[in-house]
C-alpha atoms as a PDB file:
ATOM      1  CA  UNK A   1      22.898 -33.940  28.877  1.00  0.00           C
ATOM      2  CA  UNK A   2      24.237 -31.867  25.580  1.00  0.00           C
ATOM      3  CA  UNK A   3      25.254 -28.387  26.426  1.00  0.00           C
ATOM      4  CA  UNK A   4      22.530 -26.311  24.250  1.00  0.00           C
ATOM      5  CA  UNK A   5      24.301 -24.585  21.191  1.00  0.00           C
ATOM      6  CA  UNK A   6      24.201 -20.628  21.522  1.00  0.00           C
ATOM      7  CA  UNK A   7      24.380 -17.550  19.298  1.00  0.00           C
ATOM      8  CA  UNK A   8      27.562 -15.557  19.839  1.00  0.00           C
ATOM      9  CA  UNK A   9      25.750 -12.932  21.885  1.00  0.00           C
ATOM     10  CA  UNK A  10      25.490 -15.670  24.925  1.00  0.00           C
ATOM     11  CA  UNK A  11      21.786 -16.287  24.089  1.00  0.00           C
ATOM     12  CA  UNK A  12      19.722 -19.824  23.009  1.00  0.00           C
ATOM     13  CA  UNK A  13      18.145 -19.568  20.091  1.00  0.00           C
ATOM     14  CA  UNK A  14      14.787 -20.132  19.588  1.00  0.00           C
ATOM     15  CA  UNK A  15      13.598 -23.506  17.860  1.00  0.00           C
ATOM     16  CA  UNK A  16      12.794 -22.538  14.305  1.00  0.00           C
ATOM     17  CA  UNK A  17      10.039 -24.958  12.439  1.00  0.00           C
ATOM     18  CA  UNK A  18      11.629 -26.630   9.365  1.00  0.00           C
ATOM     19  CA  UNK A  19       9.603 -25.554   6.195  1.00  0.00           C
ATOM     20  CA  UNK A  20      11.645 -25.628   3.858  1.00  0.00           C
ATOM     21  CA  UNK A  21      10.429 -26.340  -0.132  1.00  0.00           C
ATOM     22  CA  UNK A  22      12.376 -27.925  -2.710  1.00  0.00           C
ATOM     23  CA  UNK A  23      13.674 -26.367  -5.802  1.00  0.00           C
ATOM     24  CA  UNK A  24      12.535 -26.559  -9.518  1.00  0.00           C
ATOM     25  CA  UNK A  25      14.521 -29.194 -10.329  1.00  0.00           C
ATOM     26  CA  UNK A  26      15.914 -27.345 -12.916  1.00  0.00           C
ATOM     27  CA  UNK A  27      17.257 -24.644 -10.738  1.00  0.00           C
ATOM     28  CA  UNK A  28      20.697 -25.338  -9.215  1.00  0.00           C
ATOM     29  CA  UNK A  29      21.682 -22.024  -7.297  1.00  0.00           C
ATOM     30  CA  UNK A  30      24.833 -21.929  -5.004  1.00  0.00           C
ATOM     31  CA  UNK A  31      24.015 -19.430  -2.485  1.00  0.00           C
ATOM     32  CA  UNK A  32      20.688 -17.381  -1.968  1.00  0.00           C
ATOM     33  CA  UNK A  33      21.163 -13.800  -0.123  1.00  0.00           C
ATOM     34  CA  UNK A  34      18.505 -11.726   1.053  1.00  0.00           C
ATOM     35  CA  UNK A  35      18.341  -8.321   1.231  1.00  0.00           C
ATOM     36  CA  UNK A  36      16.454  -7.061   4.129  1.00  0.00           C
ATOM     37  CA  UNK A  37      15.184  -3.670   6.063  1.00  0.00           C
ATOM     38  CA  UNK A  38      13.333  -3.023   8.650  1.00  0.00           C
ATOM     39  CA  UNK A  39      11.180  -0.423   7.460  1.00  0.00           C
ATOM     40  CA  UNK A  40      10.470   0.848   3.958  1.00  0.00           C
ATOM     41  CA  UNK A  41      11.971   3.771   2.184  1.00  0.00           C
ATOM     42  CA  UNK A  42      15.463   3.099   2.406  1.00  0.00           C
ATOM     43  CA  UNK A  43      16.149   2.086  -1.096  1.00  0.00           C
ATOM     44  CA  UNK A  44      16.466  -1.728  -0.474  1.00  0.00           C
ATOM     45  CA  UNK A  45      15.617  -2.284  -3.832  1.00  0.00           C
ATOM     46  CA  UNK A  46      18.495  -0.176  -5.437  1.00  0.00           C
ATOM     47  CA  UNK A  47      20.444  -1.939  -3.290  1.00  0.00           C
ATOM     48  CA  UNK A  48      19.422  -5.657  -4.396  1.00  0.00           C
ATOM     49  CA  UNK A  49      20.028  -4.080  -8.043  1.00  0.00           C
ATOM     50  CA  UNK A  50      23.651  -2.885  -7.123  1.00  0.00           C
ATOM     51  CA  UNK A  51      24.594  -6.365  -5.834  1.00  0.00           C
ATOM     52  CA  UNK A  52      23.589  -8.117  -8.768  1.00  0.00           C
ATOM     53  CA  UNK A  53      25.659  -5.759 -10.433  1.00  0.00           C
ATOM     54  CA  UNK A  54      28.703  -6.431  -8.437  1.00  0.00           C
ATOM     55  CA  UNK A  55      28.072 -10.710  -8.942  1.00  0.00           C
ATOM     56  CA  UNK A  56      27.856  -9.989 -12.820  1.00  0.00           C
ATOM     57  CA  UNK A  57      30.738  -7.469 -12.939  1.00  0.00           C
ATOM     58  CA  UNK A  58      32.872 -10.316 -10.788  1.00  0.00           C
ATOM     59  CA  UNK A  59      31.756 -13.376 -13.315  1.00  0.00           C
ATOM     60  CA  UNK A  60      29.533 -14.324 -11.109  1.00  0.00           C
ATOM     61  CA  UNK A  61      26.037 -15.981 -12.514  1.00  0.00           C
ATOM     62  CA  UNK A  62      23.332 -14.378 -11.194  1.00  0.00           C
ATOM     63  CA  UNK A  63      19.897 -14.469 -10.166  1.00  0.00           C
ATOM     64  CA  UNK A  64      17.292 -11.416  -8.729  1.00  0.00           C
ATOM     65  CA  UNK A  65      14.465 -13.006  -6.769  1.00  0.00           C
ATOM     66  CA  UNK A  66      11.907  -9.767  -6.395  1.00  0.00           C
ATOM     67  CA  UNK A  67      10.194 -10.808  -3.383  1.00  0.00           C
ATOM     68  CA  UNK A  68       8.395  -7.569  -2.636  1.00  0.00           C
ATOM     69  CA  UNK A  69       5.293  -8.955  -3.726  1.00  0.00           C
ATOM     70  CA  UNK A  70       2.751  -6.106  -3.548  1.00  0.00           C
ATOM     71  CA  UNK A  71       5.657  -3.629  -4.395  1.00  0.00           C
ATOM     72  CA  UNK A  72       7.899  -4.791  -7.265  1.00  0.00           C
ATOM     73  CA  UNK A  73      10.351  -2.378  -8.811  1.00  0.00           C
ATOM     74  CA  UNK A  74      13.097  -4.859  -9.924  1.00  0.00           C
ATOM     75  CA  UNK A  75      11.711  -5.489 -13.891  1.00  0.00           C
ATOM     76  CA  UNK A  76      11.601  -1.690 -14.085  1.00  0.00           C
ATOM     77  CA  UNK A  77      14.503  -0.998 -13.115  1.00  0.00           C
ATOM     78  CA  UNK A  78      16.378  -3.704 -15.271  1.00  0.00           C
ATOM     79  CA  UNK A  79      14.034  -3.008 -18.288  1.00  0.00           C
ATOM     80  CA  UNK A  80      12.452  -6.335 -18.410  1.00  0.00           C
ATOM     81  CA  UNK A  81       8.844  -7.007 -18.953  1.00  0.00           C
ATOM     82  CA  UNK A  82       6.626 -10.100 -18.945  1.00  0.00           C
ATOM     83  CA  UNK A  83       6.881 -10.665 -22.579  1.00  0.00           C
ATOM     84  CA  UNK A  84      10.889 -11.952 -21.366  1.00  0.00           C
ATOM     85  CA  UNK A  85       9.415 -14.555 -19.015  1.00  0.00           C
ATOM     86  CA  UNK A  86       9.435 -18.053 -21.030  1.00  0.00           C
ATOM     87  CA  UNK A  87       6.904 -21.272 -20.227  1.00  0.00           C
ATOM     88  CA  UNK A  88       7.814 -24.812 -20.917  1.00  0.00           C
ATOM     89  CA  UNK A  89       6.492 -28.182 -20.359  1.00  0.00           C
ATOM     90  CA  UNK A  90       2.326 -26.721 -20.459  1.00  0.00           C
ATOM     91  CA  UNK A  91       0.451 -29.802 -21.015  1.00  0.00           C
ATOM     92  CA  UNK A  92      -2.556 -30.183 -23.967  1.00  0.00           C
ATOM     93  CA  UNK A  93      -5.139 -28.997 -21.764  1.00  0.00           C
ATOM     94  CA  UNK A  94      -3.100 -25.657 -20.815  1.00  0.00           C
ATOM     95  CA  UNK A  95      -1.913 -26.306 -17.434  1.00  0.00           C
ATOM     96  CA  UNK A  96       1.205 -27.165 -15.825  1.00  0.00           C
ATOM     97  CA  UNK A  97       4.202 -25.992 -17.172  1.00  0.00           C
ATOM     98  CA  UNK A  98       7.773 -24.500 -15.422  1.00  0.00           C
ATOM     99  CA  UNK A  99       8.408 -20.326 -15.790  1.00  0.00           C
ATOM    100  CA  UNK A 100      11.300 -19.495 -17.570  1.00  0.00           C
ATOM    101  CA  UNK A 101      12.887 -16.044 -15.869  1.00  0.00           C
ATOM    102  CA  UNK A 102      13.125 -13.016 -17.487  1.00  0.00           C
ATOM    103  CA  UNK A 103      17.012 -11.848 -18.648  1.00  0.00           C
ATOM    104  CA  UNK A 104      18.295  -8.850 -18.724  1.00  0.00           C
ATOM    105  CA  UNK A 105      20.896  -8.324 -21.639  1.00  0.00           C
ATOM    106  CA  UNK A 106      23.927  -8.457 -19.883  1.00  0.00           C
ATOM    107  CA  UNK A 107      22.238 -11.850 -18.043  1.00  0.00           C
ATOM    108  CA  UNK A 108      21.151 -11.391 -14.693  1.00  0.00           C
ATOM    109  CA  UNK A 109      17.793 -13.642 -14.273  1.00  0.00           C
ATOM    110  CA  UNK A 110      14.929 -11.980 -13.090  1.00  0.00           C
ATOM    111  CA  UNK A 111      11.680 -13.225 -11.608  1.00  0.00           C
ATOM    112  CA  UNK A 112       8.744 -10.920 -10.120  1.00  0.00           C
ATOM    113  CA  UNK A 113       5.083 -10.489  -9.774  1.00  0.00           C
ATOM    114  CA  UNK A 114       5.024  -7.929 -12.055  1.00  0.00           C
ATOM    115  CA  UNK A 115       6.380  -9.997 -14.766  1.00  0.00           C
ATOM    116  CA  UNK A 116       3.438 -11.953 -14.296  1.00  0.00           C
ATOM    117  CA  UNK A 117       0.484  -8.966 -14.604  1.00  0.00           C
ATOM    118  CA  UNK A 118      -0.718  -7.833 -17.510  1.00  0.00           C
ATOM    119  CA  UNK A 119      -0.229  -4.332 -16.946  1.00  0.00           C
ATOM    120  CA  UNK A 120       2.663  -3.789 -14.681  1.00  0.00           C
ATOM    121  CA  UNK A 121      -0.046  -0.721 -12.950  1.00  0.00           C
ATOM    122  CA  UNK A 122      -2.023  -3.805 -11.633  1.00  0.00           C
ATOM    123  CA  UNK A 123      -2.200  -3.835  -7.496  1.00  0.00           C
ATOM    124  CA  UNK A 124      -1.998  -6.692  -5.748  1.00  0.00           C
ATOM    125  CA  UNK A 125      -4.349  -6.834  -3.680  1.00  0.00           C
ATOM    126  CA  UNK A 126      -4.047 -10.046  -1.758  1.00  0.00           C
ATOM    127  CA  UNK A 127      -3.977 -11.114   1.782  1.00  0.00           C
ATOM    128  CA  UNK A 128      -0.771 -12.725   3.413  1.00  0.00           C
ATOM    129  CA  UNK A 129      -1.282 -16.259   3.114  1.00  0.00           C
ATOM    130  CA  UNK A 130      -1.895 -16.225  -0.904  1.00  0.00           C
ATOM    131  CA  UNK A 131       1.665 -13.521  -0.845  1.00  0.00           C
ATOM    132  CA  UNK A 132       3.336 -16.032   0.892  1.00  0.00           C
ATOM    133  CA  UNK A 133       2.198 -18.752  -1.783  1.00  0.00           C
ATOM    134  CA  UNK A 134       3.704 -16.756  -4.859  1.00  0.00           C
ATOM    135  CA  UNK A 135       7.369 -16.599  -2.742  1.00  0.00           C
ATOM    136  CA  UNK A 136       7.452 -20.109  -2.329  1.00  0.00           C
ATOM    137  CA  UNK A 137       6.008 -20.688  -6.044  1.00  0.00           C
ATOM    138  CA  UNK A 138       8.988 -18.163  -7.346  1.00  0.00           C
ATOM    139  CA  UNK A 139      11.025 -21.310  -5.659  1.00  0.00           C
ATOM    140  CA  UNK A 140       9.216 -24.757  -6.892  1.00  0.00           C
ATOM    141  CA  UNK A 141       8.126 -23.233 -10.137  1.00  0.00           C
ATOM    142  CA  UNK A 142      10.988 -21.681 -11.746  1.00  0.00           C
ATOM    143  CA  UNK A 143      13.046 -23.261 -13.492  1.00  0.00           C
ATOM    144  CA  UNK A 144      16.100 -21.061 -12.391  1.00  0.00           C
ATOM    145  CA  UNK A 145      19.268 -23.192 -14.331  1.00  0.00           C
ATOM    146  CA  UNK A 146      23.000 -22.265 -12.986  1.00  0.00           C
ATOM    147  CA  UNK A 147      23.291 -19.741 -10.794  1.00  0.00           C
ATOM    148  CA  UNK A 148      25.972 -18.415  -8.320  1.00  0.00           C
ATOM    149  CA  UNK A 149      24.302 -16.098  -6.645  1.00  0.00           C
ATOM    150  CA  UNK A 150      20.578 -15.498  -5.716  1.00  0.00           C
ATOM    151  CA  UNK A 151      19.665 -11.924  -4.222  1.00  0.00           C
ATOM    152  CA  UNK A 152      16.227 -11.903  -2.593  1.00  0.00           C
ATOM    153  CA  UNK A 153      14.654  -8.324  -2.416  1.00  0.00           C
ATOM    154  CA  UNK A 154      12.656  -8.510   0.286  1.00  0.00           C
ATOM    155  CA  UNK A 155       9.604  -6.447   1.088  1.00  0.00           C
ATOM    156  CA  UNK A 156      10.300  -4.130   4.361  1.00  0.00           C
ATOM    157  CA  UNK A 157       9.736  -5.350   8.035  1.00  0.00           C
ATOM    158  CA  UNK A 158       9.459  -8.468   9.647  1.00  0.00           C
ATOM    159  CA  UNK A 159       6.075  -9.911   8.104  1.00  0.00           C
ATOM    160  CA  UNK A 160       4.819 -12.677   5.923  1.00  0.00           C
ATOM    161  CA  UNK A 161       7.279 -12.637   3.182  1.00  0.00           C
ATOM    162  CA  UNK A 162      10.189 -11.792   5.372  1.00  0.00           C
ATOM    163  CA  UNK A 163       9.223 -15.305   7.638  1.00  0.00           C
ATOM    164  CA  UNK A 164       7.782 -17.104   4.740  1.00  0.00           C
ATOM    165  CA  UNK A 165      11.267 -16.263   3.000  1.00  0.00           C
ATOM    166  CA  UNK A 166      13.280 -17.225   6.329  1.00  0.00           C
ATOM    167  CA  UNK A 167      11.289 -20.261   6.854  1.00  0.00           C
ATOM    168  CA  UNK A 168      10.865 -21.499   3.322  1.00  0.00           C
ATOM    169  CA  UNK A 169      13.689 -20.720   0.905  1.00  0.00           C
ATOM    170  CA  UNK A 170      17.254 -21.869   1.506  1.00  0.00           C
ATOM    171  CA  UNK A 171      18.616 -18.726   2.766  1.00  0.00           C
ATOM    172  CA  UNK A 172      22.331 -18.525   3.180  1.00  0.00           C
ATOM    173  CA  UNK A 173      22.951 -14.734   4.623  1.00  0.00           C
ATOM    174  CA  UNK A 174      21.296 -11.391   5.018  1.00  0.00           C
ATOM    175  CA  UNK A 175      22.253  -7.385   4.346  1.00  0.00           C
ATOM    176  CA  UNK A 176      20.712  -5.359   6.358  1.00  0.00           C
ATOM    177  CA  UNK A 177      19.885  -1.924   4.096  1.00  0.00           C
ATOM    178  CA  UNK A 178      19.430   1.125   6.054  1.00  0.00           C
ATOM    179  CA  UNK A 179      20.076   5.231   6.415  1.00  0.00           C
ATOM    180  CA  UNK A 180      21.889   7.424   8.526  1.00  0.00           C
ATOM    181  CA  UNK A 181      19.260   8.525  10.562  1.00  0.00           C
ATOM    182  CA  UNK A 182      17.353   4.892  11.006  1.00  0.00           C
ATOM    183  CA  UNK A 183      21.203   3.479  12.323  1.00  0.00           C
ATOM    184  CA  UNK A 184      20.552   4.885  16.090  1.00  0.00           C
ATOM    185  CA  UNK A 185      17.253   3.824  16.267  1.00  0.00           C
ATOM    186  CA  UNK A 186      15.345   0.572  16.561  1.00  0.00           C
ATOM    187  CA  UNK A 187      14.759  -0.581  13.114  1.00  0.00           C
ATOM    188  CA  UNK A 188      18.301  -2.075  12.138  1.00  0.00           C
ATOM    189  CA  UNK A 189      17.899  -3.530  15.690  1.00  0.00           C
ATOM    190  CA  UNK A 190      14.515  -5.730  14.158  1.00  0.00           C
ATOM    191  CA  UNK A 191      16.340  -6.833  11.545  1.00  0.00           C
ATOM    192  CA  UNK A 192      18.798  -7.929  13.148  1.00  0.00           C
ATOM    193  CA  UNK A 193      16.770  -9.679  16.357  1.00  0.00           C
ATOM    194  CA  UNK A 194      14.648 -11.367  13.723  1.00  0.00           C
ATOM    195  CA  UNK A 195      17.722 -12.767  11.500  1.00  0.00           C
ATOM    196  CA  UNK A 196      19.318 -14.506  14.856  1.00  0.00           C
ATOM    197  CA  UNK A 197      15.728 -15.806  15.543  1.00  0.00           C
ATOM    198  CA  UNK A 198      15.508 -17.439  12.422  1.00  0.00           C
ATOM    199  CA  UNK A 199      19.630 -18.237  12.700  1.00  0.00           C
ATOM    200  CA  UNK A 200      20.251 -17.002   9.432  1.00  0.00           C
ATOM    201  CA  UNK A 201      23.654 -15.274   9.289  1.00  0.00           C
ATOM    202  CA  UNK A 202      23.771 -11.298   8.490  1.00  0.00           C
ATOM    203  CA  UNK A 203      26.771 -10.905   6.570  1.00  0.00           C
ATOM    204  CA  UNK A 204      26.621  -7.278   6.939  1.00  0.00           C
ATOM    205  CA  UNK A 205      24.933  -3.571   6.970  1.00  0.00           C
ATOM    206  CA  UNK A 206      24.911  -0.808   3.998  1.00  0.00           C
ATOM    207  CA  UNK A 207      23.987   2.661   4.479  1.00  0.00           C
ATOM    208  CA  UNK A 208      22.315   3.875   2.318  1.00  0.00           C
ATOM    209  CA  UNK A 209      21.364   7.352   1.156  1.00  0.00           C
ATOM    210  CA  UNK A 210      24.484   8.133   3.172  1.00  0.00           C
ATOM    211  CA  UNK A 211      26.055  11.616   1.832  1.00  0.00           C
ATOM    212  CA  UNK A 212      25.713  13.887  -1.539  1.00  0.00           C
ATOM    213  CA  UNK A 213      29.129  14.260  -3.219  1.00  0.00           C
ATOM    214  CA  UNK A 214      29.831  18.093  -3.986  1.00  0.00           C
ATOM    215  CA  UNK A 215      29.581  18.280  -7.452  1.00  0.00           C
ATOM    216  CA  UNK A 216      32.222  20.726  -7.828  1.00  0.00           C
ATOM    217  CA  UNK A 217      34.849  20.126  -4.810  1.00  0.00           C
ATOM    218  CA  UNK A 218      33.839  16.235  -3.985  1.00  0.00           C
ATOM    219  CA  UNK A 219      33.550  17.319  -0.098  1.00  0.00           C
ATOM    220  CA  UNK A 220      31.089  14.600   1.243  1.00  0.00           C
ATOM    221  CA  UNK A 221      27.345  16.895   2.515  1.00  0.00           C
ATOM    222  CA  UNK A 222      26.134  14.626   5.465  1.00  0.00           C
ATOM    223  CA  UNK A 223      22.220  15.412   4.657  1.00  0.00           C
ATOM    224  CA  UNK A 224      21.012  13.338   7.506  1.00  0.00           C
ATOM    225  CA  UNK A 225      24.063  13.733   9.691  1.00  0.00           C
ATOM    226  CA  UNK A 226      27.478  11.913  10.599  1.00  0.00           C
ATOM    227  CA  UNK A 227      27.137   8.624   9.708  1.00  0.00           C
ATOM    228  CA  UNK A 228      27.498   5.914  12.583  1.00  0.00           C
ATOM    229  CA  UNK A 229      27.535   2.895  10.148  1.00  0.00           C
ATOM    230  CA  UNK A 230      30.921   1.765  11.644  1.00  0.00           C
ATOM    231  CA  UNK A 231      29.623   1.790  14.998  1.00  0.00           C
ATOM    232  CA  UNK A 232      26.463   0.230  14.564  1.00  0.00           C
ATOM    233  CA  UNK A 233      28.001  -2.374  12.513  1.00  0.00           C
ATOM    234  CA  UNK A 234      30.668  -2.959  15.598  1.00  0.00           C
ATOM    235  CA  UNK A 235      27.514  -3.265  17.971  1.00  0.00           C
ATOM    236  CA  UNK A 236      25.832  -5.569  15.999  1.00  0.00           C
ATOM    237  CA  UNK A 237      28.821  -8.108  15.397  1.00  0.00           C
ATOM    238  CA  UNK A 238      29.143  -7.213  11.506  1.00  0.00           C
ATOM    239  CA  UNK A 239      30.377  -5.399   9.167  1.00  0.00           C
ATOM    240  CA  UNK A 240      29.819  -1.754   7.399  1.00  0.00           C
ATOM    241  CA  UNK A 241      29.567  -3.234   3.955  1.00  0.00           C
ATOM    242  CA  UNK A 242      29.132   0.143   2.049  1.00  0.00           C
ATOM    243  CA  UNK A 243      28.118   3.427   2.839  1.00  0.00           C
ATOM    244  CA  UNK A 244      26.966   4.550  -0.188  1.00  0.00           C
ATOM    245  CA  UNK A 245      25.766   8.134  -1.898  1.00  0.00           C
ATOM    246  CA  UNK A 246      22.640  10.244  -3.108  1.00  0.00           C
ATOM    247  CA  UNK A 247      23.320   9.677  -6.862  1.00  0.00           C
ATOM    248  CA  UNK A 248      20.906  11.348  -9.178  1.00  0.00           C
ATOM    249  CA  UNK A 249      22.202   9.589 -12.314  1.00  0.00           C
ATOM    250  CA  UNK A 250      21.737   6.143 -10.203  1.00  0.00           C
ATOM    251  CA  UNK A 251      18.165   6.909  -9.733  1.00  0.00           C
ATOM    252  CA  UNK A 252      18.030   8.150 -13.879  1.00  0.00           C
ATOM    253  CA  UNK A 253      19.009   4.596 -14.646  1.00  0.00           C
ATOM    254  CA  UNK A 254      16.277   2.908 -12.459  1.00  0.00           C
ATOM    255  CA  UNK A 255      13.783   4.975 -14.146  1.00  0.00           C
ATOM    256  CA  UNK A 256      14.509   3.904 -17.620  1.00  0.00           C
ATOM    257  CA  UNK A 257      15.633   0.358 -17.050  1.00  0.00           C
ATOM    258  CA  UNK A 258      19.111   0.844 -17.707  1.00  0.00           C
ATOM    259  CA  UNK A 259      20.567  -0.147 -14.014  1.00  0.00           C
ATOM    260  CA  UNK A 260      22.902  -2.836 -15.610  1.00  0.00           C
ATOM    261  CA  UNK A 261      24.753  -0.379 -17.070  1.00  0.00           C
ATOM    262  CA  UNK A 262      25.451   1.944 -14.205  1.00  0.00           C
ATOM    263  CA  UNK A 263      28.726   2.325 -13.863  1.00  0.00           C
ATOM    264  CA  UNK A 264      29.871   2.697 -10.197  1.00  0.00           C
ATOM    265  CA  UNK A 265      32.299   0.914  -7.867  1.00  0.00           C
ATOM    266  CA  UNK A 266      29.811   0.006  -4.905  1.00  0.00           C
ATOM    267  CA  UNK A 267      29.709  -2.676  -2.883  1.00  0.00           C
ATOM    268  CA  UNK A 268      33.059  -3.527  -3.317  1.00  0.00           C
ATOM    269  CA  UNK A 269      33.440  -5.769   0.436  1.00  0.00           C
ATOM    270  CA  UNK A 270      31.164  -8.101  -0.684  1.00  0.00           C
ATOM    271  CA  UNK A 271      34.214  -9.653  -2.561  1.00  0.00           C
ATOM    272  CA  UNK A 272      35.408 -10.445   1.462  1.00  0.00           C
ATOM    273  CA  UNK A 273      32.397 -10.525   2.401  1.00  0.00           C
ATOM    274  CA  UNK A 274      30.324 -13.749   0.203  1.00  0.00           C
ATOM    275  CA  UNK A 275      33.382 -16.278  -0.065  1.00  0.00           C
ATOM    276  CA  UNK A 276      33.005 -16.710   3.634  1.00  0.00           C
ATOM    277  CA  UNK A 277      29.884 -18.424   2.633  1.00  0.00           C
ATOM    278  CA  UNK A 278      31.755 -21.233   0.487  1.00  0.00           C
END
């Protein structure tokens, strides 16, 4: 009898049901990396923006999948709108057709529910099943082209989208987004438990929201307290990919759609980090 296959924390993993949807056939994407937390608030989103920035920045085509269904902020925050999303192939009697993705100027792809709303104010008000539907739609129905690498902002916690995501869409690592004073507490720890459930690989944590730089000396101002990234990266068999700042002129460029031109130096150990994935 075969010796079951275990994780590398001694444990069997549990059987995870094969769901997985093809893509446009248009798309051809390389690698597909989610960004994950376990709880809201933590700025996952800025996070998914910065490492697009670092693929572009590193010649790297690249791709934001805005998976946050009921809470997009990815077109805002790159300045595009649904009049950049393109349809092709809509048949005489108007339906059918392949989505084009929105592109930001500098050429990151985007594709989000709020390109698709009419007023970007809209809720969506829908329940999990029909979320879930969209996700895998932003999959089959795009028609994606060349692209390096796909970043997946994912809503927060471990629900629909997050499994849907897991079980659907072929993922090929996790980052685990988090703050100083979530890092000794349980959330990174759901994360984490639910990414070895689903055997997806966590290539690493960032902290973020970390320290505010003294404007005049540069002394780092632990807000939340002493970070513990390091050790909680140790624990969890990863690594501390970034522990990164409270940056007011960051959270300027969000607000007016100008993220792709922030300049800053983050992220930096994802260029150890991703090639592992090749």
């Amino acid at each position: 009898m075969a010796e079951e296959k275990k994780t590398p924390d001694g444990k069997i993993p549990m059987p995870v049901a094969n769901f997985k949807v093809d893509a446009n056939p248009g798309s051809r994407v390389k690698k597909m990396i989610g960004v994950v937390s376990g709880k809201g608030g933590v700025g996952k989103s800025s996070v998914t923006g910065l490492c697009a920035l670092w693929s572009l920045r590193h010649g790297y085509r690249t791709g934001i999948m805005d998976c946050d269904i009921t809470g997009p902020s990815i077109p805002r925050m790159f300045g595009v709108t649904s009049d950049d999303i393109g349809v092709e192939g809509v048949r005489p009697d108007g339906e059918g057709g392949t989505l084009i993705p929105a592109e930001t100027s500098t050429g990151i792809k985007v594709m989000s529910m709020n390109l698709l709303m009419q007023n970007e104010e809209q809720p969506v008000v829908w329940r999990g099943p029909i979320v879930a539907g969209i996700v895998k739609q932003f999959w089959t129905d795009v028609k994606w082209g060349d692209v390096d690498y796909m970043f997946v902002d994912m809503p927060p916690g471990t629900g629909d989208v997050p499994l849907t995501v897991f079980q659907s869409l072929p993922v090929d690592g996790i980052i685990i987004v988090t703050t100083p004073q979530d890092l000794v507490s349980m959330i990174v720890k759901k994360a984490v438990n639910m990414a070895k459930d689903m055997q997806i690989p966590i290539l690493g944590i960032v902290e973020n929201m970390s320290y505010v730089p003294c404007p005049h000396c540069g002394e780092k101002v632990y807000m939340f307290g002493e970070s513990h990234a390091d050790e909680v990266a140790k624990a969890e068999n990863t690594v501390l990919i970034d522990s990164l700042p409270i940056d007011p002129k960051m959270a300027q460029a969000m607000d007016g759609g100008t993220m792709e031109f922030y300049e800053t130096q983050a992220l930096e150990k994802l260029s150890e980090v991703l090639p592992k994935l090749d």
